[in-house]
Protein backbone atom coordinates (compact mmCIF):
# COMPACT_ATOMS: atom_id res chain seq x y z
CA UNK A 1 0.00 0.00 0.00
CA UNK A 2 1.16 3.56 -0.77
CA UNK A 3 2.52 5.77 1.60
CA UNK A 4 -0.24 7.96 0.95
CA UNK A 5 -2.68 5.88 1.22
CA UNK A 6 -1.66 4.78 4.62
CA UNK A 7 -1.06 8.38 5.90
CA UNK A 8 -5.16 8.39 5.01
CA UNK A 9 -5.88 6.08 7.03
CA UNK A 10 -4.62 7.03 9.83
CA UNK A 11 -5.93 10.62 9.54
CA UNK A 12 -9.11 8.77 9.18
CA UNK A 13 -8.50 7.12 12.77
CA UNK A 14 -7.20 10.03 14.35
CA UNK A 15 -10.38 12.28 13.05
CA UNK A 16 -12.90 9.66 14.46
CA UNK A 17 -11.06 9.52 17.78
CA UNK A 18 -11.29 13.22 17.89
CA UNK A 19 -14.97 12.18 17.08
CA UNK A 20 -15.21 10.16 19.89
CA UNK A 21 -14.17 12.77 22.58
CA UNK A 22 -10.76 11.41 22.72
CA UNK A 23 -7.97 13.32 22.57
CA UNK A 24 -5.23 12.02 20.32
CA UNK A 25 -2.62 14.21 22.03
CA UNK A 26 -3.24 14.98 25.57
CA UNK A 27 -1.79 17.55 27.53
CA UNK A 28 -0.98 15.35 30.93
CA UNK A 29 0.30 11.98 31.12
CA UNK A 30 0.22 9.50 34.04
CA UNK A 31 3.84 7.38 34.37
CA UNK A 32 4.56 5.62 37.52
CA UNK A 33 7.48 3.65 35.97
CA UNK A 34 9.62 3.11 33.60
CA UNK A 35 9.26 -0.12 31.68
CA UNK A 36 12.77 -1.34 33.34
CA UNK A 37 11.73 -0.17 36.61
CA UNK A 38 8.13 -2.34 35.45
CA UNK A 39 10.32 -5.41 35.22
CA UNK A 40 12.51 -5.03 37.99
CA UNK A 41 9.54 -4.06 40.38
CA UNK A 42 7.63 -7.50 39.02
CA UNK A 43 11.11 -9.81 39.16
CA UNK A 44 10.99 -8.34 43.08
CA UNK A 45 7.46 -9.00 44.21
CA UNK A 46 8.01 -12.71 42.31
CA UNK A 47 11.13 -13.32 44.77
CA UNK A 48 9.31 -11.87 47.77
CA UNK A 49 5.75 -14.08 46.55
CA UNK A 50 3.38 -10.96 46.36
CA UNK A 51 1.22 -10.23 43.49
CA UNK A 52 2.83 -8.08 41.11
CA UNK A 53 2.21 -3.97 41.65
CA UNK A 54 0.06 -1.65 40.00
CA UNK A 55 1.49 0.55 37.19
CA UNK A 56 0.95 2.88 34.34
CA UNK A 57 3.88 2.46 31.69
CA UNK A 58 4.17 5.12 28.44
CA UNK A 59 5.61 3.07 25.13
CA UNK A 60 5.59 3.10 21.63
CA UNK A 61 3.48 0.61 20.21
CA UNK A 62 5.80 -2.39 18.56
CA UNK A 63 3.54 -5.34 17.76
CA UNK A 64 -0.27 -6.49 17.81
CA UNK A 65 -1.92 -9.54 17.69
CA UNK A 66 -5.70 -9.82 18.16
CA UNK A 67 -7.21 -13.19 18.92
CA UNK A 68 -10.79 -12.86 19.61
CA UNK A 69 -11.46 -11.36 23.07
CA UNK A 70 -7.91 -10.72 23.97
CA UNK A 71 -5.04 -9.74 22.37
CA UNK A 72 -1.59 -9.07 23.14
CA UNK A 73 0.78 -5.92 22.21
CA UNK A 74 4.66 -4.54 22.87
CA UNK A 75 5.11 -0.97 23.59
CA UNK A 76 9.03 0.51 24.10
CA UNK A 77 11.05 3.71 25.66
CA UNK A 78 14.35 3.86 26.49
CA UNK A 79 14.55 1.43 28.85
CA UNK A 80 13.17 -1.41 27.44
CA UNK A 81 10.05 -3.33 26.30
CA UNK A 82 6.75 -4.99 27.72
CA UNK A 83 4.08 -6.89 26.55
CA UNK A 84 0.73 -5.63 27.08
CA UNK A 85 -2.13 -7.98 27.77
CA UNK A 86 -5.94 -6.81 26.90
CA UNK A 87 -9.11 -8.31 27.48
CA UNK A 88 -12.73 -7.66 27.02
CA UNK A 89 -13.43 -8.05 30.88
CA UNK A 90 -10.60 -5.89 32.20
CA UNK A 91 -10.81 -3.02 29.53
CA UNK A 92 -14.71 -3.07 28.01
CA UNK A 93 -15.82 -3.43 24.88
CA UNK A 94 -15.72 0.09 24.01
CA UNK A 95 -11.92 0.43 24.89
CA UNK A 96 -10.85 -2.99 23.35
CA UNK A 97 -12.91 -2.14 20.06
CA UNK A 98 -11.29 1.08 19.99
CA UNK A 99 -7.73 -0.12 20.57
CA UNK A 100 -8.48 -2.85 17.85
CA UNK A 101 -9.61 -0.13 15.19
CA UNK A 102 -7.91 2.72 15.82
CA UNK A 103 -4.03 1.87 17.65
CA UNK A 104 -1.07 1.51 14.83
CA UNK A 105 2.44 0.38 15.25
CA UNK A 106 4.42 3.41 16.00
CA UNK A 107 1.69 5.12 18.36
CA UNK A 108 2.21 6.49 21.63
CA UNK A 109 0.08 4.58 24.48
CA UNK A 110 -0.24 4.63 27.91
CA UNK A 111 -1.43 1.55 29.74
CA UNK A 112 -2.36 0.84 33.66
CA UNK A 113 -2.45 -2.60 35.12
CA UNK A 114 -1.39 -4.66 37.64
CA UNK A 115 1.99 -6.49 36.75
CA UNK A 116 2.23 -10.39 35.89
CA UNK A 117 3.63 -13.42 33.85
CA UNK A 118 1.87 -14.99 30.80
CA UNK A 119 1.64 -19.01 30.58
CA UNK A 120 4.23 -18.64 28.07
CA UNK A 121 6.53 -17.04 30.91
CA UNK A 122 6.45 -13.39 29.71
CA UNK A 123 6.69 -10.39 32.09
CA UNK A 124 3.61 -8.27 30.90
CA UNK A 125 1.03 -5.21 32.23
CA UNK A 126 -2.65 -6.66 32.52
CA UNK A 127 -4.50 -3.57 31.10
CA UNK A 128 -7.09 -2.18 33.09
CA UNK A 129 -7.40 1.00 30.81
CA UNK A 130 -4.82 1.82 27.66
CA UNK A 131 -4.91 5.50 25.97
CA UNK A 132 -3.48 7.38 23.13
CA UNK A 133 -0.76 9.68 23.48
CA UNK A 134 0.15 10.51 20.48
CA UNK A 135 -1.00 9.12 16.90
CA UNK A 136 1.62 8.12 14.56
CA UNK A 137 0.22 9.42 11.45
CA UNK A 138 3.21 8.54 9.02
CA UNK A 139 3.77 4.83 9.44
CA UNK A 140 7.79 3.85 10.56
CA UNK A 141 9.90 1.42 8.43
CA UNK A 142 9.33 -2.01 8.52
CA UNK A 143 11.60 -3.68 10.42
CA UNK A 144 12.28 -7.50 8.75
CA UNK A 145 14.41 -9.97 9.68
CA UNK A 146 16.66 -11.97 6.78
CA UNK A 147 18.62 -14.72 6.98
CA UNK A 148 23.05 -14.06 6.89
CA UNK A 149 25.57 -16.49 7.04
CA UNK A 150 23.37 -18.96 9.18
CA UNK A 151 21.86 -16.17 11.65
CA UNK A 152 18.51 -13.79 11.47
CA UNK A 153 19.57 -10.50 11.02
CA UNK A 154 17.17 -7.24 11.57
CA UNK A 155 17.23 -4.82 8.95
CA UNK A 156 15.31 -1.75 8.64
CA UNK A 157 13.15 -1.21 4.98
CA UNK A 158 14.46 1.97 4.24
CA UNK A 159 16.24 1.19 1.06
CA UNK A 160 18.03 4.72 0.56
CA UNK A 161 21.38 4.85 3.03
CA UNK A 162 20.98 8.58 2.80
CA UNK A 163 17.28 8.85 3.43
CA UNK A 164 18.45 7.52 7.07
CA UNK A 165 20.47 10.53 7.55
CA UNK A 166 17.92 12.89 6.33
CA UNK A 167 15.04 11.36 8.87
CA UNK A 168 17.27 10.30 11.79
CA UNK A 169 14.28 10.23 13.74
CA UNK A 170 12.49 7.84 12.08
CA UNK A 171 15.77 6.00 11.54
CA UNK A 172 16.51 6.08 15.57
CA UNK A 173 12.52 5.14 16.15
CA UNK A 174 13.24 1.98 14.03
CA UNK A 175 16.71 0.70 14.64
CA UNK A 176 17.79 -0.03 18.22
CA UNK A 177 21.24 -0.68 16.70
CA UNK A 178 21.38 3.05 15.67
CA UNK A 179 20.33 4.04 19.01
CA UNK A 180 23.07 2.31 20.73
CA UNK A 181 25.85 4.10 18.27
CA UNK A 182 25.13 7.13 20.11
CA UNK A 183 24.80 6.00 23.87
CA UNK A 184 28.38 4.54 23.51
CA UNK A 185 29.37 8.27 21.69
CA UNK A 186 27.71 9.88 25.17
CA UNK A 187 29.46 7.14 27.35
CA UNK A 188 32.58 8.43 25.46
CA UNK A 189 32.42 12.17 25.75
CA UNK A 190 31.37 11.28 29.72
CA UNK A 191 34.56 9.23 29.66
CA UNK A 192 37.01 11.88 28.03
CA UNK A 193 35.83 14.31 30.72
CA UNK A 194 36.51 11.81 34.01
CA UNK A 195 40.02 11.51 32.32
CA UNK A 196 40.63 14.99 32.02
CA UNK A 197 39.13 16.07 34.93
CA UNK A 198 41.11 12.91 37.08
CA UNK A 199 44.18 14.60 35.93
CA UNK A 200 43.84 18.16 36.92
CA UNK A 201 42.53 19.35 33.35
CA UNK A 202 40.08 22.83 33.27
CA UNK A 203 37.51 22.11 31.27
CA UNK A 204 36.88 25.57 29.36
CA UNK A 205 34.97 27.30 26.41
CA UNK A 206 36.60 29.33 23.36
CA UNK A 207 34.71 31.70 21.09
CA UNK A 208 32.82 29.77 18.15
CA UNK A 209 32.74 33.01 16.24
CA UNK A 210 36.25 34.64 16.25
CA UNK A 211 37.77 37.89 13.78
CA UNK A 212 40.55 35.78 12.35
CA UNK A 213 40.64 31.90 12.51
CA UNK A 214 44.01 29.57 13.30
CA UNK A 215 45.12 26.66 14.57
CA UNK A 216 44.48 24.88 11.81
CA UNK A 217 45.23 24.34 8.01
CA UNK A 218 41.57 24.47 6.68
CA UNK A 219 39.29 27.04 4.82
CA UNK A 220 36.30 28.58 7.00
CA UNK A 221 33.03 29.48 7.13
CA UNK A 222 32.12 32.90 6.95
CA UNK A 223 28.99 34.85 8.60
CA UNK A 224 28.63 38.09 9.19
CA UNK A 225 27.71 40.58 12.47
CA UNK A 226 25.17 43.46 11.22
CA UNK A 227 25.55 45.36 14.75
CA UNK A 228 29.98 44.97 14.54
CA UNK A 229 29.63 45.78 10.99
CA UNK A 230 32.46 43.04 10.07
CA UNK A 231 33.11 39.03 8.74
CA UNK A 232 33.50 36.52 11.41
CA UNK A 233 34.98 32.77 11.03
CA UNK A 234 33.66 30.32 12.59
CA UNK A 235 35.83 28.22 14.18
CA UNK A 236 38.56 25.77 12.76
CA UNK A 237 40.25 25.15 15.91
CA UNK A 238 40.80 25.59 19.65
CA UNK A 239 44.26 25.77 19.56
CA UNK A 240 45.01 29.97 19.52
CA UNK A 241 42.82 30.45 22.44
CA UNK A 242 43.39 27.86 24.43
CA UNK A 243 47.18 28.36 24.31
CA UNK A 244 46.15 32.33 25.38
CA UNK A 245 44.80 30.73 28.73
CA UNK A 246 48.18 29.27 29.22
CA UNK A 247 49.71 32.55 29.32
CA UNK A 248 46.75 33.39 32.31
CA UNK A 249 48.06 31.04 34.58
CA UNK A 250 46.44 28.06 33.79
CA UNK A 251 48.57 25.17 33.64
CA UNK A 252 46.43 22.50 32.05
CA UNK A 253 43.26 22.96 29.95
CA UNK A 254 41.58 21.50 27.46
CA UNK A 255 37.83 21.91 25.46
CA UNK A 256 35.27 19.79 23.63
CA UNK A 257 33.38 21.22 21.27
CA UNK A 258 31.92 21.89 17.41
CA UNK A 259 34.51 23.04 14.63
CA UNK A 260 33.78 24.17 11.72
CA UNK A 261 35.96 23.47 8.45
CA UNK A 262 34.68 24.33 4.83
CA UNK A 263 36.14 20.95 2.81
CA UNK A 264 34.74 17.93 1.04
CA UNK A 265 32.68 15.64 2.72
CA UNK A 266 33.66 11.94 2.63
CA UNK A 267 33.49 8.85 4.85
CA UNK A 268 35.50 10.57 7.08
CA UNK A 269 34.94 13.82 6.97
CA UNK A 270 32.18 16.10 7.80
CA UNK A 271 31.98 20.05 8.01
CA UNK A 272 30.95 19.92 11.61
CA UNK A 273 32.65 17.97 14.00
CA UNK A 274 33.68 17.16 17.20
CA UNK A 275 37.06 17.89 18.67
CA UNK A 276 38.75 17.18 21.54
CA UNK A 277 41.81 19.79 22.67
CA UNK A 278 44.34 20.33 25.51
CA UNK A 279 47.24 21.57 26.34
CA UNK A 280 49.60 21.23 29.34
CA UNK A 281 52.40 23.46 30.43
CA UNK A 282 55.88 22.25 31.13
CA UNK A 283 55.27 18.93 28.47
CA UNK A 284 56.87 18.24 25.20
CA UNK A 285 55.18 15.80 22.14
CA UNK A 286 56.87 12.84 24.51
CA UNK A 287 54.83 13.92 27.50
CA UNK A 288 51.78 14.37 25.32
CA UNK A 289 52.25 10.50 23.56
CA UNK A 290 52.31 9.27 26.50
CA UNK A 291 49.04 10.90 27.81
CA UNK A 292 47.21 10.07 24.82
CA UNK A 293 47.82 6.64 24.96
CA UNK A 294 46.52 6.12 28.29
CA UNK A 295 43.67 8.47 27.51
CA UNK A 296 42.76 5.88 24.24
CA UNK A 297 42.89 2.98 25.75
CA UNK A 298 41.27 3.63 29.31
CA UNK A 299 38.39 5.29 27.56
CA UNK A 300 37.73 2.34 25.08
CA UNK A 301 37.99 -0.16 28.53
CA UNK A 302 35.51 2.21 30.17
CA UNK A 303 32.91 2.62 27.33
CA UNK A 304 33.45 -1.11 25.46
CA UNK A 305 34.67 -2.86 28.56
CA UNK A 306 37.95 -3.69 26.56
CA UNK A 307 41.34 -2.08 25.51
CA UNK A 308 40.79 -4.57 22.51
CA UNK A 309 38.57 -3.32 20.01
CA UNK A 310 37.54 -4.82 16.77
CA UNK A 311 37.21 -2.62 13.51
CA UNK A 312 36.14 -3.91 10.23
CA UNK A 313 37.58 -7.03 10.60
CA UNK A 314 40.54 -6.01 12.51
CA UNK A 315 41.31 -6.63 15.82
CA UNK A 316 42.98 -3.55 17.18
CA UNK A 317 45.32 -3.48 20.69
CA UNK A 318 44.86 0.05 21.85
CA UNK A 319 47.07 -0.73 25.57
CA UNK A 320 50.32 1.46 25.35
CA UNK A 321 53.08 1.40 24.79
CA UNK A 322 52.06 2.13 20.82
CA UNK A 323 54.47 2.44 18.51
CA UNK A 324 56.39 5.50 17.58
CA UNK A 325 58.37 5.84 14.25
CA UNK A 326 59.35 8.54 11.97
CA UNK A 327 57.46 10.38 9.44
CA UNK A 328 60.76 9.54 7.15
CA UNK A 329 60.96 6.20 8.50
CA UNK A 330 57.68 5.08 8.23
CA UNK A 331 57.58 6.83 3.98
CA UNK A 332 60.77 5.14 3.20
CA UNK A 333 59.42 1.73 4.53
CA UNK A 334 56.23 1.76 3.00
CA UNK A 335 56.84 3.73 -0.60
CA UNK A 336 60.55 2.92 -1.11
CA UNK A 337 61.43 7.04 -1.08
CA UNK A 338 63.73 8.98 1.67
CA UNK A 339 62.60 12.43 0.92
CA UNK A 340 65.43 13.81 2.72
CA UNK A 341 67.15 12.51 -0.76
CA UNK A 342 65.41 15.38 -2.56
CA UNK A 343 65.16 18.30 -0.70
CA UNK A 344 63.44 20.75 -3.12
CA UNK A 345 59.99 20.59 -4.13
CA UNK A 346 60.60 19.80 -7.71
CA UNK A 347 62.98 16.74 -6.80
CA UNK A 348 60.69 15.11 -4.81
CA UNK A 349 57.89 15.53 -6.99
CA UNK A 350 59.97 14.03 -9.83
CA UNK A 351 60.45 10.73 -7.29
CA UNK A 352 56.93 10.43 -6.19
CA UNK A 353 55.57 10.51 -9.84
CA UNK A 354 57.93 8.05 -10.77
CA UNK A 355 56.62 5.52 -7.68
CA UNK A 356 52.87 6.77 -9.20
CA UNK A 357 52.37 8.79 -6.57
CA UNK A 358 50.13 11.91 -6.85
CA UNK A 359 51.41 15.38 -6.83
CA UNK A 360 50.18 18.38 -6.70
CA UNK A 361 51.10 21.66 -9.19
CA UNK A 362 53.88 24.19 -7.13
CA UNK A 363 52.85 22.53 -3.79
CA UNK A 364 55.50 22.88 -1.14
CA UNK A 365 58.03 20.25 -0.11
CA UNK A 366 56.29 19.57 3.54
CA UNK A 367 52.62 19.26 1.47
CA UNK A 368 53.87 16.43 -0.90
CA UNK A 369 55.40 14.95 2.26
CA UNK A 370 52.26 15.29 4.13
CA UNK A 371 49.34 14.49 1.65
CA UNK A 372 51.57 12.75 -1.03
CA UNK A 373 53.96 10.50 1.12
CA UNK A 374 52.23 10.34 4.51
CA UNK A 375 48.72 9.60 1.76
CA UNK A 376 50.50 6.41 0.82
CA UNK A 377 51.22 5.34 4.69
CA UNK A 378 47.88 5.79 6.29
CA UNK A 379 46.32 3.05 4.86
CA UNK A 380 48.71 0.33 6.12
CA UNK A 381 48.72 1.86 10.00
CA UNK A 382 46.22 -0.54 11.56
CA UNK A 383 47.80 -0.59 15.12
CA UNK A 384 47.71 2.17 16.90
CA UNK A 385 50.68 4.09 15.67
CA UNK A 386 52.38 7.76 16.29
CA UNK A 387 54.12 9.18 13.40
CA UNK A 388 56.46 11.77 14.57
CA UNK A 389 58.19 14.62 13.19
CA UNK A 390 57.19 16.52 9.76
CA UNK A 391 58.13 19.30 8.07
CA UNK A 392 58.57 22.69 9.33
CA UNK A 393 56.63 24.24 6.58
CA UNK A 394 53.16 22.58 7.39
CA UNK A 395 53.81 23.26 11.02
CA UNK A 396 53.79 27.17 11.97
CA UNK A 397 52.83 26.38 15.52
CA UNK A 398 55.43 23.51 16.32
CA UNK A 399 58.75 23.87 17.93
CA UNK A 400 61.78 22.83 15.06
CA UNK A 401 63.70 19.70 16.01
CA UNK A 402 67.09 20.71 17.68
CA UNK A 403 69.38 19.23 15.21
CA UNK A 404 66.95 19.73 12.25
CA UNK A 405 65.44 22.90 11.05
CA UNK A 406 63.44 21.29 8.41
CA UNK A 407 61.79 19.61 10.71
CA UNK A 408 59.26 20.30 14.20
CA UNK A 409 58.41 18.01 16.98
CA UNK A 410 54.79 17.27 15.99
CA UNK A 411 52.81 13.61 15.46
CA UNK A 412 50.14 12.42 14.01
CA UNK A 413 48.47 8.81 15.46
CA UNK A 414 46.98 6.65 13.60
CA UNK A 415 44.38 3.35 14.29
CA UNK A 416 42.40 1.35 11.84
CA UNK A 417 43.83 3.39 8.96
CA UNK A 418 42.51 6.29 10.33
CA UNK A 419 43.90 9.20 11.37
CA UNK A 420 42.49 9.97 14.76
CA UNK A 421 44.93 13.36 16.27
CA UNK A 422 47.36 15.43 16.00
CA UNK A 423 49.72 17.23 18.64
CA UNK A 424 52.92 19.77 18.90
CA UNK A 425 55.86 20.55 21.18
CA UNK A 426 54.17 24.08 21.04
CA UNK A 427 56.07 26.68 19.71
CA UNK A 428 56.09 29.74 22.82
CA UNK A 429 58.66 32.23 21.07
CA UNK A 430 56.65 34.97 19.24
CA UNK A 431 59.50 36.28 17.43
CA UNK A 432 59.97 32.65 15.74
CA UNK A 433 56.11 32.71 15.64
CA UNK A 434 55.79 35.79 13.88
CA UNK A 435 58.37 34.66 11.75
CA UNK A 436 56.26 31.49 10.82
CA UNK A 437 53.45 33.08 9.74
CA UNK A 438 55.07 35.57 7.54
CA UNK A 439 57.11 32.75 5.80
CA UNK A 440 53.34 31.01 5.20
CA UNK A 441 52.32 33.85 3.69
CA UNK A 442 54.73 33.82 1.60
CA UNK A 443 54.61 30.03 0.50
CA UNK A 444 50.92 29.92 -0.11
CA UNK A 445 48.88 31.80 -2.27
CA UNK A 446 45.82 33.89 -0.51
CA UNK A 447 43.55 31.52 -1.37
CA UNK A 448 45.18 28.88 -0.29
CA UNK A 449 43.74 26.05 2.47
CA UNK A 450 46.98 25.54 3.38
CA UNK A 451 47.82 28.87 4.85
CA UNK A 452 47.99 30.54 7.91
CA UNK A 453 46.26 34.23 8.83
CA UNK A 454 48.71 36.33 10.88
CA UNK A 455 47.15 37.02 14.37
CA UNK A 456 48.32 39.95 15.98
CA UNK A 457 46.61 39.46 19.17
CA UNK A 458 47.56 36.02 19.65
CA UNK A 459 51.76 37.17 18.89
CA UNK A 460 50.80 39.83 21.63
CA UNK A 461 49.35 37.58 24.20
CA UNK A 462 52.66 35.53 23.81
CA UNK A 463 54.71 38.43 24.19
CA UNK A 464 53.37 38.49 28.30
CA UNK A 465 55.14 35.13 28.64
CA UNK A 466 53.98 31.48 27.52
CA UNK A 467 55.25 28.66 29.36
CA UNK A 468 57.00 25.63 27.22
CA UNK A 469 53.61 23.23 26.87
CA UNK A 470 52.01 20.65 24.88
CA UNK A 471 49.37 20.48 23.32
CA UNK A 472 46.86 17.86 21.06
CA UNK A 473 43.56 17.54 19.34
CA UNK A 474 41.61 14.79 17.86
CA UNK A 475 38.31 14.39 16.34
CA UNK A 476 35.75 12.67 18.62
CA UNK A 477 33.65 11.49 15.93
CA UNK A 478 36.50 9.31 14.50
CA UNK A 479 36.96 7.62 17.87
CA UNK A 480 33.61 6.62 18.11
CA UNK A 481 33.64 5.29 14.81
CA UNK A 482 36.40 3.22 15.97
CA UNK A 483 34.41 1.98 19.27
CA UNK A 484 31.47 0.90 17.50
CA UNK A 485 32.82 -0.69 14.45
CA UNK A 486 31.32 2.47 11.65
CA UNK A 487 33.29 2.79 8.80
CA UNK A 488 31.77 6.52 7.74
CA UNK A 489 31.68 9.26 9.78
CA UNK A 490 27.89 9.89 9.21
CA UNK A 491 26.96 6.88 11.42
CA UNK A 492 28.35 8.77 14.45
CA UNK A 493 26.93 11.94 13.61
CA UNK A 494 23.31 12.45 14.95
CA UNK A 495 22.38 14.93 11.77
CA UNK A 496 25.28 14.37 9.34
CA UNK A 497 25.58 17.42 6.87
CA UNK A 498 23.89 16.31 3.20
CA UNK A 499 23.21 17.96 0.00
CA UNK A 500 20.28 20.21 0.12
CA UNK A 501 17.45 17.74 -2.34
CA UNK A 502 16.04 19.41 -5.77
């Protein structure tokens, strides 16, 4: 039957309820328990041999199945689910009539009744009176089961991937599975906090909207303020503010939060996302690996009850110590080329399109390192893994390397293929700083993704003093696809962003 038609119908019921003096969508609603508290209140009185209580339970309506003078239903919150029991006697024929014509899977209901157990064992509500409280006029999907690889397997009927995203309600309504993604993304945010906040972390808030955005090598959003009369970015980062707090005293901090980033949209990216920041005075990128590999894998034993995960058919050790290798090491290994063989732009270019590589037209050395090179790697880095040290020119907020001034103490780590952070030995001299910024200027082209604003006020809050720190971000959203086994992005993501429909 068409969707349409359906709709109809249930207009139809809704009208003659209406009709009938019943209001389809009532103001107050009576709720003694929830349907877990239901169950655990009948398991008690069983083991104490009383009779089971009196209660009125609120549910969606899962299942019906008339027989005659009784019939039997499932209703569902967020605890759980219950089976309602209805009779003629208990109810009258009015109700029971009306329940039979005009209740549809999806509705809201309310039923009272004393608690018991079927003959077929089942933990149900003997209805003494049942209500609407709120009519589901568009039907949900269907919810089948199929058979794969020897077990039943639920599936929801929407047959469009995307149409899930668009009506995440409907999609959470349908799929407990869904639901669950994003209980184990709260348990995980609730988890990154204890961590934090168990080792003397702030937890603080930055500006969304800020006059000149940082931190970051992305291209913004832009908005404007009609009473300041001027553009404003939001955010790409944490990092410029947050580092301003360490120069007000505050030795460890760190922020969770939206960031905004105006770039393709893929599997693993989205324009909004989560990120996770901190920074800690007196640490260097050692201090910083080691905190972040204790943070990983405590917070995947709190939420998954495990250190091991599994991830698209890999089984993935996230207990430290992880290992730690070079950004050279790790490029010669994997695509045969030590780019410290061809230290100009154009050399190395030459090598990498000779291994079929792709390059990109007048991009700097550190960029074919980073997207060319490091491109290649990623893929092959299923164990948790921190890459360390890159190029100076793709890192204007990273201290250089003592004995190398091509190169800054900054990682990347990587799990499942993925990469999950990123993190500095933060650069706290803002003559060098200045410096920085002027040279990417210089190297990029206005327009380009790649470059970084200068930010006066940030160069002037380090001129009161910054103390040596370290700092680190990481998207959220990709660590959550890595606790619950989501290869895109837009599974984690409650309202992913999608192309606007014709």
């Amino acid at each position: 039957m068409e969707l349409a038609e359906l709709e109809r119908q249930r207009v139809e019921k809704l009208e003659r309820l209406r009709a009938e003096g019943i209001t389809p969508y009532p103001r107050r609603v009576k709720r003694t328990h929830t349907i877990a508290q239901a169950l655990a209140a009948l398991k008690a009185a069983e083991e104490s041999g009383a009779q089971g209580p009196q209660v009125a339970v609120t549910g969606r309506l899962r299942s019906m199945r008339v027989m005659g003078k009784i019939a039997f239903a499932h209703i569902e919150d967020g605890s759980g689910a219950i089976q309602l029991f209805l009779r003629i006697q208990n109810v009258g024929q009015e109700t029971y009539e009306m329940f039979k014509r005009d209740f549809d899977l999806g509705d809201f209901v309310g039923a009272e009744g004393a608690l018991t157990r079927t003959r077929t064992g089942e933990s149900s509500v003997l209805v003494e009176r049942v209500d609407m409280l709120s009519k589901s006029v568009s039907p949900l999907p269907v919810i089948k089961e199929k058979e794969e690889d020897g077990e039943r397997v639920r599936y929801s009927a929407f047959s469009d991937i995307e149409e899930r995203y668009r009506q995440r309600y409907a999609d959470l309504a349908s799929n407990p599975e869904v639901r669950e993604i994003f209980r184990v993304r709260a348990r995980t945010l609730s988890a990154l906090r204890r961590f934090f906040d168990e080792h003397d972390f702030l937890q603080v808030e930055t500006p969304i909207l800020q006059p000149i955005y940082g931190g970051a090598a992305a291209r913004p959003f832009v908005t404007y303020h009609q009473q300041l009369h001027q553009d404003l970015y939001l955010r790409i980062s944490f990092e410029l503010y947050l580092k301003r707090l360490l120069v007000g005293m505050y030795d460890r901090v760190y922020e969770i939060g939206r960031d905004f980033r105006n770039e393709g949209i893929s599997p693993k990216h989205n324009p909004e996302f989560t990120q996770l920041e901190f920074y800690a005075a007196y640490w260097d990128y050692g201090d910083v690996m080691t905190f972040c590999e204790q943070m990983v894998a405590t917070v995947a034993k709190e939420v998954t009850g495990s250190p091991v995960v599994h991830y698209q058919g890999h089984e993935i050790d996230l207990r430290p110590p992880w290992r730690r290798v070079t950004l050279r090491d790790i490029s010669l290994e994997v695509t045969g080329i030590d780019y410290f063989q061809y230290p100009t732009a154009e050399a190395l270019a030459a090598a990498m399109q000779a291994q079929g590589l792709p390059t990109k037209p007048g991009a700097t050395w550190g960029y074919l390192i980073d997207k060319g090179l490091l491109g290649a790697v990623e893929p092959t880095l299923t164990q948790p893994t921190f890459v360390m040290d890159y190029p100076r020119d793709i890192s204007p907020l990273a201290k250089t390397k003592p004995n190398d001034p091509t190169h800054v103490e900054r990682f990347e780590f990587f799990i499942a293929g993925l990469e999950m952070g990123n993190a500095f030995t933060e650069l706290n001299d803002p003559f060098d700083q200045e410096q920085r910024f002027l040279e990417m200027g210089r190297l990029y082209a206005p327009d380009n993704e790649e470059a970084h604003p200068m930010d006066d006020d940030y160069l002037r809050a380090m001129k009161y003093g910054m103390p040596p720190n370290g700092g680190f971000g990481m998207g959220v959203d990709r660590l959550v696809m890595l606790l619950t086994d989501q290869s895109t992005i837009r599974e984690v993501i409650l309202f992913p962003q999608l192309r606007a429909k014709e």
